[in-house]
PDB file of N, CA and C in Angstrom:
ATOM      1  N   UNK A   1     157.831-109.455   3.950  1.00  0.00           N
ATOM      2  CA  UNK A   1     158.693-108.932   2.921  1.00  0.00           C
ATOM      3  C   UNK A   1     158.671-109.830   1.678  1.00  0.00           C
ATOM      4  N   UNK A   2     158.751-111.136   2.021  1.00  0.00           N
ATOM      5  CA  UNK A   2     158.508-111.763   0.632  1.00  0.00           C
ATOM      6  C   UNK A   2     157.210-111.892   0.410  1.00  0.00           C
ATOM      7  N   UNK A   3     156.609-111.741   0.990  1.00  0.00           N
ATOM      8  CA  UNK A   3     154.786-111.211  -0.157  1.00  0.00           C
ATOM      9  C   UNK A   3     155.005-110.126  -0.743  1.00  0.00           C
ATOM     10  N   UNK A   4     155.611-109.320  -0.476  1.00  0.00           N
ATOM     11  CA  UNK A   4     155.832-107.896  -1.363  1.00  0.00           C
ATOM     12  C   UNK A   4     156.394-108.311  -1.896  1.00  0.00           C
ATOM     13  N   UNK A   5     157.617-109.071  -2.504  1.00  0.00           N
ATOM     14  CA  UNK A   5     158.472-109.440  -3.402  1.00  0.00           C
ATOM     15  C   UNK A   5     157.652-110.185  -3.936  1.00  0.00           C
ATOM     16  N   UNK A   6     156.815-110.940  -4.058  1.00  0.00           N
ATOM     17  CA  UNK A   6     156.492-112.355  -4.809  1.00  0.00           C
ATOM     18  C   UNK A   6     155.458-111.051  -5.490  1.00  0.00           C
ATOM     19  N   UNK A   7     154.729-110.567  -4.853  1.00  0.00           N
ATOM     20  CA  UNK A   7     153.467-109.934  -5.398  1.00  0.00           C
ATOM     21  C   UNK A   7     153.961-108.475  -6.450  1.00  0.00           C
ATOM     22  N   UNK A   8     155.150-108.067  -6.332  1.00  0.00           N
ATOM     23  CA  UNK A   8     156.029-107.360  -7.509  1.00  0.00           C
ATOM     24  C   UNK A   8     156.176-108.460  -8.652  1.00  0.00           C
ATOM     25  N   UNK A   9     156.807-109.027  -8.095  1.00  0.00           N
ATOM     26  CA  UNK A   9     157.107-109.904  -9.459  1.00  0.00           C
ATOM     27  C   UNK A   9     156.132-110.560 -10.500  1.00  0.00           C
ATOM     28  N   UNK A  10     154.903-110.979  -9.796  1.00  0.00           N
ATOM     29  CA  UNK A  10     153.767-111.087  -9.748  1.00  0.00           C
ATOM     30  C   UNK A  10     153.348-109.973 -11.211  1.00  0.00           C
ATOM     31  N   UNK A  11     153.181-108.604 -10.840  1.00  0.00           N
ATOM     32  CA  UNK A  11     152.758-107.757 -11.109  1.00  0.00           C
ATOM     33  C   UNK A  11     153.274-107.436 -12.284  1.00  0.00           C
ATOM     34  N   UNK A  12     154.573-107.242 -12.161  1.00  0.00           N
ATOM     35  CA  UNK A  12     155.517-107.396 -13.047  1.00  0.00           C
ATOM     36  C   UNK A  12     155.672-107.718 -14.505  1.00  0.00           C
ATOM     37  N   UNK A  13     155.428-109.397 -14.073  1.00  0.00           N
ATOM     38  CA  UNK A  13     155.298-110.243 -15.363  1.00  0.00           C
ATOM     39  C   UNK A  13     154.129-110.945 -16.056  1.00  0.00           C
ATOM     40  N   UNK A  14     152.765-110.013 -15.340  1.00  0.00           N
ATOM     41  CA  UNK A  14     151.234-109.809 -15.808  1.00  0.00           C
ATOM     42  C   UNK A  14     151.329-109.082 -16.658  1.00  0.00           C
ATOM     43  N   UNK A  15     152.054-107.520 -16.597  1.00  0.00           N
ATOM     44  CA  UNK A  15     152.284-105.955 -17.000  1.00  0.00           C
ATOM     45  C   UNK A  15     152.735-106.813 -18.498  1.00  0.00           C
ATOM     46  N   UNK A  16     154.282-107.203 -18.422  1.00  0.00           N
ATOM     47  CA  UNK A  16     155.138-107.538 -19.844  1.00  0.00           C
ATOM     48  C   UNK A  16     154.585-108.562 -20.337  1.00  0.00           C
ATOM     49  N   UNK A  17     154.154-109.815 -19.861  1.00  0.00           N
ATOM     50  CA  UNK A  17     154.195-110.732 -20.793  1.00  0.00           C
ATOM     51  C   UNK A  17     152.661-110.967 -21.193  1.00  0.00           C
ATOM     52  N   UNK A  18     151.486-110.142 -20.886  1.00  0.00           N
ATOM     53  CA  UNK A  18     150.528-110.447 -22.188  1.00  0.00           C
ATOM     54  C   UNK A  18     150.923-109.631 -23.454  1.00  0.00           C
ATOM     55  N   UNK A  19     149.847-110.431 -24.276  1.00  0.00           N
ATOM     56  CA  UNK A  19     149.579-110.920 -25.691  1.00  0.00           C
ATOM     57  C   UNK A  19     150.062-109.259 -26.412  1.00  0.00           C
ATOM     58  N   UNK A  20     151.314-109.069 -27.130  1.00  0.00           N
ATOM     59  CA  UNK A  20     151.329-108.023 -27.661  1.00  0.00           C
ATOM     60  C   UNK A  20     150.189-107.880 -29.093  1.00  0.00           C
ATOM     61  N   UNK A  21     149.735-106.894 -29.186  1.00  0.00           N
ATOM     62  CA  UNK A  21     148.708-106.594 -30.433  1.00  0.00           C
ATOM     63  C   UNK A  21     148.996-105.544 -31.382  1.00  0.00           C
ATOM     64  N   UNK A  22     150.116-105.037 -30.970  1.00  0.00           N
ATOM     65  CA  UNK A  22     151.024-103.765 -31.739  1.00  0.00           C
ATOM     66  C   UNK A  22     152.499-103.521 -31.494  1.00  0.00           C
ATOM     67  N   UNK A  23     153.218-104.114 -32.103  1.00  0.00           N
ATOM     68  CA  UNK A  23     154.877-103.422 -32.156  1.00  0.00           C
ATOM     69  C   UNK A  23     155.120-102.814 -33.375  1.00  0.00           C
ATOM     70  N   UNK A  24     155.604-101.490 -32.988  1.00  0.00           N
ATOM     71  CA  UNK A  24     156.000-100.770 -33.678  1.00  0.00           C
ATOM     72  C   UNK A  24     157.364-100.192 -33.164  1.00  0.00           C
ATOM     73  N   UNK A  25     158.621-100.051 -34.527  1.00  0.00           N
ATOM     74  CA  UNK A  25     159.545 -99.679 -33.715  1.00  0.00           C
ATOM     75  C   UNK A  25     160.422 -98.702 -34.725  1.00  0.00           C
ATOM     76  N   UNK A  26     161.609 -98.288 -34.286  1.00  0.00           N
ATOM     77  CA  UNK A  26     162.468 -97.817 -35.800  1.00  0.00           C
ATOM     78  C   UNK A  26     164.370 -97.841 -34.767  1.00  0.00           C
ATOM     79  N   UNK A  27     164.901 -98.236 -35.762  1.00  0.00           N
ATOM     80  CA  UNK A  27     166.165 -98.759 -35.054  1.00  0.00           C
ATOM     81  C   UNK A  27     166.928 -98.277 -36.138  1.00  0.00           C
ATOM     82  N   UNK A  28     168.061 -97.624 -35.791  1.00  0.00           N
ATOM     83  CA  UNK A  28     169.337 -97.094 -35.669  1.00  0.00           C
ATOM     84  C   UNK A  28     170.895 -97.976 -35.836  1.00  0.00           C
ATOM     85  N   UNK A  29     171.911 -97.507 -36.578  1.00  0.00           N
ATOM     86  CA  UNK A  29     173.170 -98.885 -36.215  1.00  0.00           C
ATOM     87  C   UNK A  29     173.351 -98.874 -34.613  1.00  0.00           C
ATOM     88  N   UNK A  30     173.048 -97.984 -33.896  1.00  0.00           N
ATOM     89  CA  UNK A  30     173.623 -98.724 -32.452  1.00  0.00           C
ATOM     90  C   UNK A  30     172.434 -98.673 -31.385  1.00  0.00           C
ATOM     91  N   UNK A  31     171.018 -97.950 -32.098  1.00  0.00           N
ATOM     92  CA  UNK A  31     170.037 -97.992 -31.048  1.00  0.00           C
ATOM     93  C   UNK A  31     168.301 -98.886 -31.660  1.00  0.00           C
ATOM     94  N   UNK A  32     168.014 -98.657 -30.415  1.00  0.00           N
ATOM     95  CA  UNK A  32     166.816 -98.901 -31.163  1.00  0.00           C
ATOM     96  C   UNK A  32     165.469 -98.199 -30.605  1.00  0.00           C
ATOM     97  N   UNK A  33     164.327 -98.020 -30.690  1.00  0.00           N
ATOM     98  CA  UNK A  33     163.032 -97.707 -30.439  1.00  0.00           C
ATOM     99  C   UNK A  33     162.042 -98.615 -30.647  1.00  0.00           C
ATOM    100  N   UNK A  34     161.158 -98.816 -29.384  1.00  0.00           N
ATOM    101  CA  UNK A  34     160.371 -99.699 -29.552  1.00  0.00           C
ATOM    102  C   UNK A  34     159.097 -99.340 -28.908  1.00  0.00           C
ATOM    103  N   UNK A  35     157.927 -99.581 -29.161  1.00  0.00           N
ATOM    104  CA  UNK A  35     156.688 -99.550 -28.508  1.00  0.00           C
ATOM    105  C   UNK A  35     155.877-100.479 -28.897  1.00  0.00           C
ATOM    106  N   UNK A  36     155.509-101.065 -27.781  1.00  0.00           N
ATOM    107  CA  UNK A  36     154.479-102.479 -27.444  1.00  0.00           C
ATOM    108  C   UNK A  36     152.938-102.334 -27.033  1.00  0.00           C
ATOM    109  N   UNK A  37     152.365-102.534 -27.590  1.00  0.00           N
ATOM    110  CA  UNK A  37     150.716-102.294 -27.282  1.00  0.00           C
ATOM    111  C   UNK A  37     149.975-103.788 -26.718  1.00  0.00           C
ATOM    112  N   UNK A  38     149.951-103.644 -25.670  1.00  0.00           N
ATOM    113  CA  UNK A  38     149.586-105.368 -24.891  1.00  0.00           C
ATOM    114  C   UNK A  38     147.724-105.268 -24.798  1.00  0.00           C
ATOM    115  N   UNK A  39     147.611-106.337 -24.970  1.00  0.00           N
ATOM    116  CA  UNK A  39     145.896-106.680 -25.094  1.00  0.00           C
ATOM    117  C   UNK A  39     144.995-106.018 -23.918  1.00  0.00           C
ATOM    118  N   UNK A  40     145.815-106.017 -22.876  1.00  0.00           N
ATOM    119  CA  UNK A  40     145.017-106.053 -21.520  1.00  0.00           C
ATOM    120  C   UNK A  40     145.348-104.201 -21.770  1.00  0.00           C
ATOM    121  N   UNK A  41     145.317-103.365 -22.119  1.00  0.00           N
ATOM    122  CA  UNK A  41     145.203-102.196 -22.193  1.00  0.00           C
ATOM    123  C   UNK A  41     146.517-101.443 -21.556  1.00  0.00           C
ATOM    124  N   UNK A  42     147.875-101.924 -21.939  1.00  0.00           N
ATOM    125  CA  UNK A  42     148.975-101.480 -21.450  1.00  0.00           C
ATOM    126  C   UNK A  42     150.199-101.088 -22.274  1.00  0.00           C
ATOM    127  N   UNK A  43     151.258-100.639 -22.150  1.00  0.00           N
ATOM    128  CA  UNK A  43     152.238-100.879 -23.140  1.00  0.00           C
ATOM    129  C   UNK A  43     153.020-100.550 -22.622  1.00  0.00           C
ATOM    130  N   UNK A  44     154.289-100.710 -23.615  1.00  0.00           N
ATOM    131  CA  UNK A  44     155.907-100.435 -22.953  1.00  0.00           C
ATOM    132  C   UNK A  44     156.560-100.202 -24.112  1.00  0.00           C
ATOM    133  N   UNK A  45     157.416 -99.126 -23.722  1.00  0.00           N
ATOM    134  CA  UNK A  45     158.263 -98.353 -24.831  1.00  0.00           C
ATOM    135  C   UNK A  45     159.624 -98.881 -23.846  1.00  0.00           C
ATOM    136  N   UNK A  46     160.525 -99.414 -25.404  1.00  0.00           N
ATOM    137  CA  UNK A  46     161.529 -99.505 -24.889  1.00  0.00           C
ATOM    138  C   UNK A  46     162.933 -99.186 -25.743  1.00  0.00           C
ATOM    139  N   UNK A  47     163.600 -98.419 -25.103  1.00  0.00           N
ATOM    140  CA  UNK A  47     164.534 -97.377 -25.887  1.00  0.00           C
ATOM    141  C   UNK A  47     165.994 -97.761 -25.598  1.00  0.00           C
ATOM    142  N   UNK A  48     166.637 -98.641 -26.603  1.00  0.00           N
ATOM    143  CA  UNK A  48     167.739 -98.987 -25.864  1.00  0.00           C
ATOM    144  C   UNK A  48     168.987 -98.716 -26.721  1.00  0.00           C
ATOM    145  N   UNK A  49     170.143 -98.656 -25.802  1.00  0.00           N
ATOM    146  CA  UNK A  49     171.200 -97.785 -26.954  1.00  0.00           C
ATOM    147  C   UNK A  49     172.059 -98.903 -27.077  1.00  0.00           C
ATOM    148  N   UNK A  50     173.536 -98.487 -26.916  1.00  0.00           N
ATOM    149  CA  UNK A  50     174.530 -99.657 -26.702  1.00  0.00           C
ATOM    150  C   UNK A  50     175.265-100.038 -25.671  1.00  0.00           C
ATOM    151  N   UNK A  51     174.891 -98.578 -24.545  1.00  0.00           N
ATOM    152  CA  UNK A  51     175.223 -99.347 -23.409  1.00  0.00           C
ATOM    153  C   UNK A  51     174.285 -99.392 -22.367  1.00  0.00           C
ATOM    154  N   UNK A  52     172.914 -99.062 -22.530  1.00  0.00           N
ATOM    155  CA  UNK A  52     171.700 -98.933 -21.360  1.00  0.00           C
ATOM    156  C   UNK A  52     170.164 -99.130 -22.507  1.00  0.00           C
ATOM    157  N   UNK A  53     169.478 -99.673 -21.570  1.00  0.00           N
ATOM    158  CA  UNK A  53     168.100 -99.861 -22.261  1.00  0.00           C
ATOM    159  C   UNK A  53     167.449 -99.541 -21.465  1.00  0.00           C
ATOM    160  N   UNK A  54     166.117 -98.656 -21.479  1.00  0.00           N
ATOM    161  CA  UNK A  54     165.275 -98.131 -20.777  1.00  0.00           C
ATOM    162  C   UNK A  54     163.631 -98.245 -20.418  1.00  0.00           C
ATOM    163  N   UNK A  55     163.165 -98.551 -20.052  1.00  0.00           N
ATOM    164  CA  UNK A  55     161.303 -98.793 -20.289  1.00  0.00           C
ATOM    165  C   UNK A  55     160.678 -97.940 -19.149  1.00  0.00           C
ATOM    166  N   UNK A  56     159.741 -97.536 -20.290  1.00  0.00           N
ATOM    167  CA  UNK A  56     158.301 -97.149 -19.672  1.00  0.00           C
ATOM    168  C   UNK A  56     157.079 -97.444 -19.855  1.00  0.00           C
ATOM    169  N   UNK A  57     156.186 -97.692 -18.993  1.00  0.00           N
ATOM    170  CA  UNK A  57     155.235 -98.462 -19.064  1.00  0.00           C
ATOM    171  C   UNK A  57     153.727 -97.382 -18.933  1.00  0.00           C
ATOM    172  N   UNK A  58     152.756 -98.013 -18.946  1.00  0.00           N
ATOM    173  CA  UNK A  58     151.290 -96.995 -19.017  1.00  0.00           C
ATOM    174  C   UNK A  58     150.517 -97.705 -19.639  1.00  0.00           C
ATOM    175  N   UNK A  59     149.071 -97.112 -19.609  1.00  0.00           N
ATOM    176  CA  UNK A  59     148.099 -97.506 -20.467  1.00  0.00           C
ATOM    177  C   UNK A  59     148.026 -97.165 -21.585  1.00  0.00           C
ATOM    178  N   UNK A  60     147.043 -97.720 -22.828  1.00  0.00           N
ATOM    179  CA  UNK A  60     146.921 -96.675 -23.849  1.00  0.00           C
ATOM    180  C   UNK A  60     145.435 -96.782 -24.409  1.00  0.00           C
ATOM    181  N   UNK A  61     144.787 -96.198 -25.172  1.00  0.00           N
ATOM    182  CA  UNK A  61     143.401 -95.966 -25.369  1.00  0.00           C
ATOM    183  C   UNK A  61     143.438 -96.270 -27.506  1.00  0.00           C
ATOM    184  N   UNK A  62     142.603 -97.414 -27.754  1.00  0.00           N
ATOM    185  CA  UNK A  62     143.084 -97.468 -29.535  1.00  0.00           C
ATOM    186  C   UNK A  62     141.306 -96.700 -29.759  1.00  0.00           C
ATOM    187  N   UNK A  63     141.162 -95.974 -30.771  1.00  0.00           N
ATOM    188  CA  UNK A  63     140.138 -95.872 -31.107  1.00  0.00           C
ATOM    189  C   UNK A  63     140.001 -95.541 -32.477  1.00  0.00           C
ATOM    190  N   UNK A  64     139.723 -96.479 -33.403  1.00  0.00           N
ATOM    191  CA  UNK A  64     140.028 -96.714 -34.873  1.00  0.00           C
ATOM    192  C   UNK A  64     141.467 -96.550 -35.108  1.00  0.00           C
ATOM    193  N   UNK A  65     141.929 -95.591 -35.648  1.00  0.00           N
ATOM    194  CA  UNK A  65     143.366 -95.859 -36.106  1.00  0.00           C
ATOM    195  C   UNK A  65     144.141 -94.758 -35.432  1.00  0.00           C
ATOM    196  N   UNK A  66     143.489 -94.183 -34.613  1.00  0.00           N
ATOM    197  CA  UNK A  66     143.828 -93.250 -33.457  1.00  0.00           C
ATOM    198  C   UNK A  66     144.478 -94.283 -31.891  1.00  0.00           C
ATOM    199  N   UNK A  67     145.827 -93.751 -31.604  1.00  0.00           N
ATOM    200  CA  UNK A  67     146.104 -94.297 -30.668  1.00  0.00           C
ATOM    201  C   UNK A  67     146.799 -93.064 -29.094  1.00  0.00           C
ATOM    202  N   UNK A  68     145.923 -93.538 -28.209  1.00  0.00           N
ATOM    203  CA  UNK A  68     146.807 -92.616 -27.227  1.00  0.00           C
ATOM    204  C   UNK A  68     147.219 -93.439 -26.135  1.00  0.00           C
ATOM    205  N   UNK A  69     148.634 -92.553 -25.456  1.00  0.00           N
ATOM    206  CA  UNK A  69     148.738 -92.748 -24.388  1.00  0.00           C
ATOM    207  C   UNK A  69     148.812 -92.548 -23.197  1.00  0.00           C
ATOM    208  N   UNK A  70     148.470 -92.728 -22.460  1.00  0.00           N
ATOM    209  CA  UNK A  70     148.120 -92.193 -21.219  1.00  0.00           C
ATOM    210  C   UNK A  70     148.966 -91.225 -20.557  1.00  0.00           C
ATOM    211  N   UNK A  71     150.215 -91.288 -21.237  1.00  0.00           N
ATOM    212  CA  UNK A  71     151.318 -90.087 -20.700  1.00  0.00           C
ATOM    213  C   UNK A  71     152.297 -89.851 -22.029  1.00  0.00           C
ATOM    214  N   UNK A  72     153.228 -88.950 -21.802  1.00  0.00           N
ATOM    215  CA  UNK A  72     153.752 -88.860 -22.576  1.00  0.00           C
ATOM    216  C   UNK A  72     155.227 -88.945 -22.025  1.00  0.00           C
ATOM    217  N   UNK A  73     156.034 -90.320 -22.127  1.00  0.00           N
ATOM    218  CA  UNK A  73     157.022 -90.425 -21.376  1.00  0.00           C
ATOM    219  C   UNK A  73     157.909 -89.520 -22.280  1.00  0.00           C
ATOM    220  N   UNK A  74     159.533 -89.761 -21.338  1.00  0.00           N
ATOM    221  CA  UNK A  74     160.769 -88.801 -21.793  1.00  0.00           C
ATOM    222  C   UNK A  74     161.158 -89.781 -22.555  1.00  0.00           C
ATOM    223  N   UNK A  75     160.654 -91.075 -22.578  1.00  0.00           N
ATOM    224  CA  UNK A  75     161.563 -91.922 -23.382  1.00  0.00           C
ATOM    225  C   UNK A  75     161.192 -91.787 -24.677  1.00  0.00           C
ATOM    226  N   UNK A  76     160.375 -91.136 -25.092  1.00  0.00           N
ATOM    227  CA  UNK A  76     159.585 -90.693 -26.587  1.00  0.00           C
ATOM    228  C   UNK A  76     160.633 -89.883 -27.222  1.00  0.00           C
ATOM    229  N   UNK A  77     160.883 -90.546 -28.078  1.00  0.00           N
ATOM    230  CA  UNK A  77     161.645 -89.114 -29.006  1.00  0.00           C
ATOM    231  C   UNK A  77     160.850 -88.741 -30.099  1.00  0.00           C
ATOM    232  N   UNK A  78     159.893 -88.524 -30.163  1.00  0.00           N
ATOM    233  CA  UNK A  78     159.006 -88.284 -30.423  1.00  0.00           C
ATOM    234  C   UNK A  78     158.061 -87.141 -30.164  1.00  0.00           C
ATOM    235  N   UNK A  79     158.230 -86.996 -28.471  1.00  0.00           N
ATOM    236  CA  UNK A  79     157.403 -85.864 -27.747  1.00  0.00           C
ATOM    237  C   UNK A  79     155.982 -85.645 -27.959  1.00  0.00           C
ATOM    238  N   UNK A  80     155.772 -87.039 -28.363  1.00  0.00           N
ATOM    239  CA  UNK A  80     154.234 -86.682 -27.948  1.00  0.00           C
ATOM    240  C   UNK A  80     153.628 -88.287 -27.641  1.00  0.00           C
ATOM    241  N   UNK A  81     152.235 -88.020 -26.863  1.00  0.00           N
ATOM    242  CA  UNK A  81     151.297 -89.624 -26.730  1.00  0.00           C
ATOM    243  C   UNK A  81     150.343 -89.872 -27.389  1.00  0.00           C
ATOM    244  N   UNK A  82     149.981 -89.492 -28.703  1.00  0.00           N
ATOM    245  CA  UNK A  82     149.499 -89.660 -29.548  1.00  0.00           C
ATOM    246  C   UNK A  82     150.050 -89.997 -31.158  1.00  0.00           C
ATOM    247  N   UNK A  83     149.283 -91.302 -31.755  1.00  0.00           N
ATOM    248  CA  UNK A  83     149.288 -91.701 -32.525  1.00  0.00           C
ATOM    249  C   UNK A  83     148.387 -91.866 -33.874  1.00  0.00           C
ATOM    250  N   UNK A  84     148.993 -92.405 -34.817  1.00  0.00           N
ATOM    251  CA  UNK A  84     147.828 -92.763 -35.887  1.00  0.00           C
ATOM    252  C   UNK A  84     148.447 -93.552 -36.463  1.00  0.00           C
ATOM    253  N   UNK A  85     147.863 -94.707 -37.227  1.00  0.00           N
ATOM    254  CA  UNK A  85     148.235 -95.838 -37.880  1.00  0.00           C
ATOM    255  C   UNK A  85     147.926 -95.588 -39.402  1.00  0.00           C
ATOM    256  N   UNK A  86     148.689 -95.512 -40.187  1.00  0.00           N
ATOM    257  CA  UNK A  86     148.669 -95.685 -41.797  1.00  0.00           C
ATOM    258  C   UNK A  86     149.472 -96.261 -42.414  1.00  0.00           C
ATOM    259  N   UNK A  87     149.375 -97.266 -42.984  1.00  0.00           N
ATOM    260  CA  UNK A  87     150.323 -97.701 -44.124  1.00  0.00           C
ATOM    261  C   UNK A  87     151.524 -98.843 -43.575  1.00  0.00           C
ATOM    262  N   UNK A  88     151.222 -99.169 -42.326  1.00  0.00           N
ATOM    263  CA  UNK A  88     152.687-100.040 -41.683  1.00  0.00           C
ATOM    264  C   UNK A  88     153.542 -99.095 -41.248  1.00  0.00           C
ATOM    265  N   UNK A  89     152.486 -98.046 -40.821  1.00  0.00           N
ATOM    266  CA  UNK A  89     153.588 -96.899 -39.804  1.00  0.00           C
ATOM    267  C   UNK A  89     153.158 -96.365 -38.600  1.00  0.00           C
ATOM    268  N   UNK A  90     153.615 -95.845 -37.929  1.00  0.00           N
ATOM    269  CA  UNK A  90     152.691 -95.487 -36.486  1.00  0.00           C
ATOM    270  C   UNK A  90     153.350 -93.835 -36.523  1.00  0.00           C
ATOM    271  N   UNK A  91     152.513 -93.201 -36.540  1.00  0.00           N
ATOM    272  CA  UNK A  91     152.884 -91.738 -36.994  1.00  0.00           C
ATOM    273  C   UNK A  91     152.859 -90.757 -35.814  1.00  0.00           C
ATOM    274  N   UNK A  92     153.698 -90.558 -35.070  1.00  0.00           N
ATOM    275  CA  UNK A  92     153.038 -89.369 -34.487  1.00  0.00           C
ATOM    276  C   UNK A  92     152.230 -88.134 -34.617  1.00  0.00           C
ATOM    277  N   UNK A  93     151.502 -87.524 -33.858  1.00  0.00           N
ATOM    278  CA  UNK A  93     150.026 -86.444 -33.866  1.00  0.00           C
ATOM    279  C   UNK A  93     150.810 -85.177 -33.001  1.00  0.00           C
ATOM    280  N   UNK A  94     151.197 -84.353 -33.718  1.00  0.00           N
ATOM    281  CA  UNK A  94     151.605 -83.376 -32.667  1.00  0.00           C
ATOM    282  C   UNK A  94     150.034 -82.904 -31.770  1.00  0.00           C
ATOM    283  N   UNK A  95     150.457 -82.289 -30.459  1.00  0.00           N
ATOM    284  CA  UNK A  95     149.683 -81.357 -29.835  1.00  0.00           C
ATOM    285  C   UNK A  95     148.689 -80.341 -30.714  1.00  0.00           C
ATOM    286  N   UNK A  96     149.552 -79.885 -32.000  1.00  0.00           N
ATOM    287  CA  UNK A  96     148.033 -79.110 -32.879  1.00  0.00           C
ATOM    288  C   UNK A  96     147.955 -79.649 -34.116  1.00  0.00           C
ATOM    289  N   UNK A  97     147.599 -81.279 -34.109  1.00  0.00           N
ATOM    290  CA  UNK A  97     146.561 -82.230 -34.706  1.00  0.00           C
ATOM    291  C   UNK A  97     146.816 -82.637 -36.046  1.00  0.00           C
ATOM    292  N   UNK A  98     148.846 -82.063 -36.200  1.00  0.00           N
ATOM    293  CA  UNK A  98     149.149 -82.167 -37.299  1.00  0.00           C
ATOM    294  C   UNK A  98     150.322 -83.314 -37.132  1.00  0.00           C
ATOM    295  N   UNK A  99     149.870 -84.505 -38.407  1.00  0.00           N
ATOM    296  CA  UNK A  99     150.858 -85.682 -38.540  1.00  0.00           C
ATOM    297  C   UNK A  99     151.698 -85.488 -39.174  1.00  0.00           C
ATOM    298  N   UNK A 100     152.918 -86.185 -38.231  1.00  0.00           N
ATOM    299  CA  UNK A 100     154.482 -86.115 -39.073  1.00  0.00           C
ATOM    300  C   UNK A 100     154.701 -87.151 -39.346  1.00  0.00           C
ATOM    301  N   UNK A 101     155.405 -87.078 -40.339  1.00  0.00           N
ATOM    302  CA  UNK A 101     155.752 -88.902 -41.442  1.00  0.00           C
ATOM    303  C   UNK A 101     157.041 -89.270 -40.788  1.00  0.00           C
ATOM    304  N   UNK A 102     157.499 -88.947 -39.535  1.00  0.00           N
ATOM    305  CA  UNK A 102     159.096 -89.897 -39.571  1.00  0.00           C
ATOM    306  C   UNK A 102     158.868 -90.396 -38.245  1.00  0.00           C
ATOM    307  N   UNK A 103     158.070 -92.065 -38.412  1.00  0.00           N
ATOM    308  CA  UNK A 103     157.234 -92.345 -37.039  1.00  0.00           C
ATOM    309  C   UNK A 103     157.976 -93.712 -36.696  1.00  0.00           C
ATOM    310  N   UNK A 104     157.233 -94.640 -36.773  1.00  0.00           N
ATOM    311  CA  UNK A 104     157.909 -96.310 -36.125  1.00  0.00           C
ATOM    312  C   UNK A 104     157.102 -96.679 -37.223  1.00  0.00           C
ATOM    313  N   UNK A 105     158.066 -98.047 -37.673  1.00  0.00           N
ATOM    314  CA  UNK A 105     157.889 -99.123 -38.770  1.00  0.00           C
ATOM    315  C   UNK A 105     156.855-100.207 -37.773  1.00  0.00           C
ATOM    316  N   UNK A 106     156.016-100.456 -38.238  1.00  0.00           N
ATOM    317  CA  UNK A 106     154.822-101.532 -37.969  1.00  0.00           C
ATOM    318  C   UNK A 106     155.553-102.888 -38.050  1.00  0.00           C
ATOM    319  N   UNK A 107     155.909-103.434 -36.769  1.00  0.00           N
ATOM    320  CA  UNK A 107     156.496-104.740 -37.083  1.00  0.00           C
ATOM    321  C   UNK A 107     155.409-105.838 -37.277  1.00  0.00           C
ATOM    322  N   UNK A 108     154.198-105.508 -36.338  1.00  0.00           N
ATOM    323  CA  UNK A 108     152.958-106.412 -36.444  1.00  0.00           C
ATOM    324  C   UNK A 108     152.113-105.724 -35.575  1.00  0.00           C
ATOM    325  N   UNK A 109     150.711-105.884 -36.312  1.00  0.00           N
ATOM    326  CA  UNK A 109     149.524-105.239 -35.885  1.00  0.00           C
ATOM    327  C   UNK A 109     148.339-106.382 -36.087  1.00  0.00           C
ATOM    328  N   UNK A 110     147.652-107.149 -34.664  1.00  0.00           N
ATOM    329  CA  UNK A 110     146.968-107.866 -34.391  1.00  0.00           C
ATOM    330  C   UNK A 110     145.706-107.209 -33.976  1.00  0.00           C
ATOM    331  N   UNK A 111     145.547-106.016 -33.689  1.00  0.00           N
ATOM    332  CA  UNK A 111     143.922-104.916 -33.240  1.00  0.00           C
ATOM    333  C   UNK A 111     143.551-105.635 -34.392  1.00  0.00           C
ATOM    334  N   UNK A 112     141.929-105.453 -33.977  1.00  0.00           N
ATOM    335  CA  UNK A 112     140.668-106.063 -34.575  1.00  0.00           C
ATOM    336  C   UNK A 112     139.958-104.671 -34.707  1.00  0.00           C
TER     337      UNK A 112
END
């Protein structure tokens, strides 16, 4: 039982704590929105209000200024797993290939 515990935790804090290469977020007076793009091909959206904070985790795929993700969590208010990067913004891509301007503020973008 504690190899399963050590090897969660393990897992765990491989997942969160590499090298972020994209935060993008947009925050609210009592909430906030966040999405993390980690080096090793992962990320975490994290959506937190004033009395609960929430995460979801997944892969994501960058290909030029096109970004996807491997799912499209509920924690998106957004409703969709696709992205595009312009201007210090992260824009969402609806399903029919059309970008909407009210996306997440680029806190820092390290992609090469």
């Amino acid at each position: 039982m504690v190899v399963i515990i050590a090897g969660l935790f393990a897992f765990q804090y491989k997942r969160e704590n590499a090298q972020s290469i994209l935060r993008a977020s947009y925050g609210e007076e009592l909430s906030n929105f966040t999405i993390e793009l980690k080096e090793n091909g992962n990320y975490i959206i994290i959506n937190s209000g004033i009395f609960d904070t929430k995460y979801s985790y997944g892969k994501f795929i960058s290909k030029d200024s096109i970004i996807t993700l491997d799912k499209s969590s509920d924690l998106l208010y957004l409703k969709t797993n696709k992205f595009v990067v312009r201007e210090k913004m992260l824009l969402p891509i609806s399903s029919d290939g059309i970008v909407t301007y009210n996306g997440l503020f680029i806190d820092y973008d390290y992609r090469n």
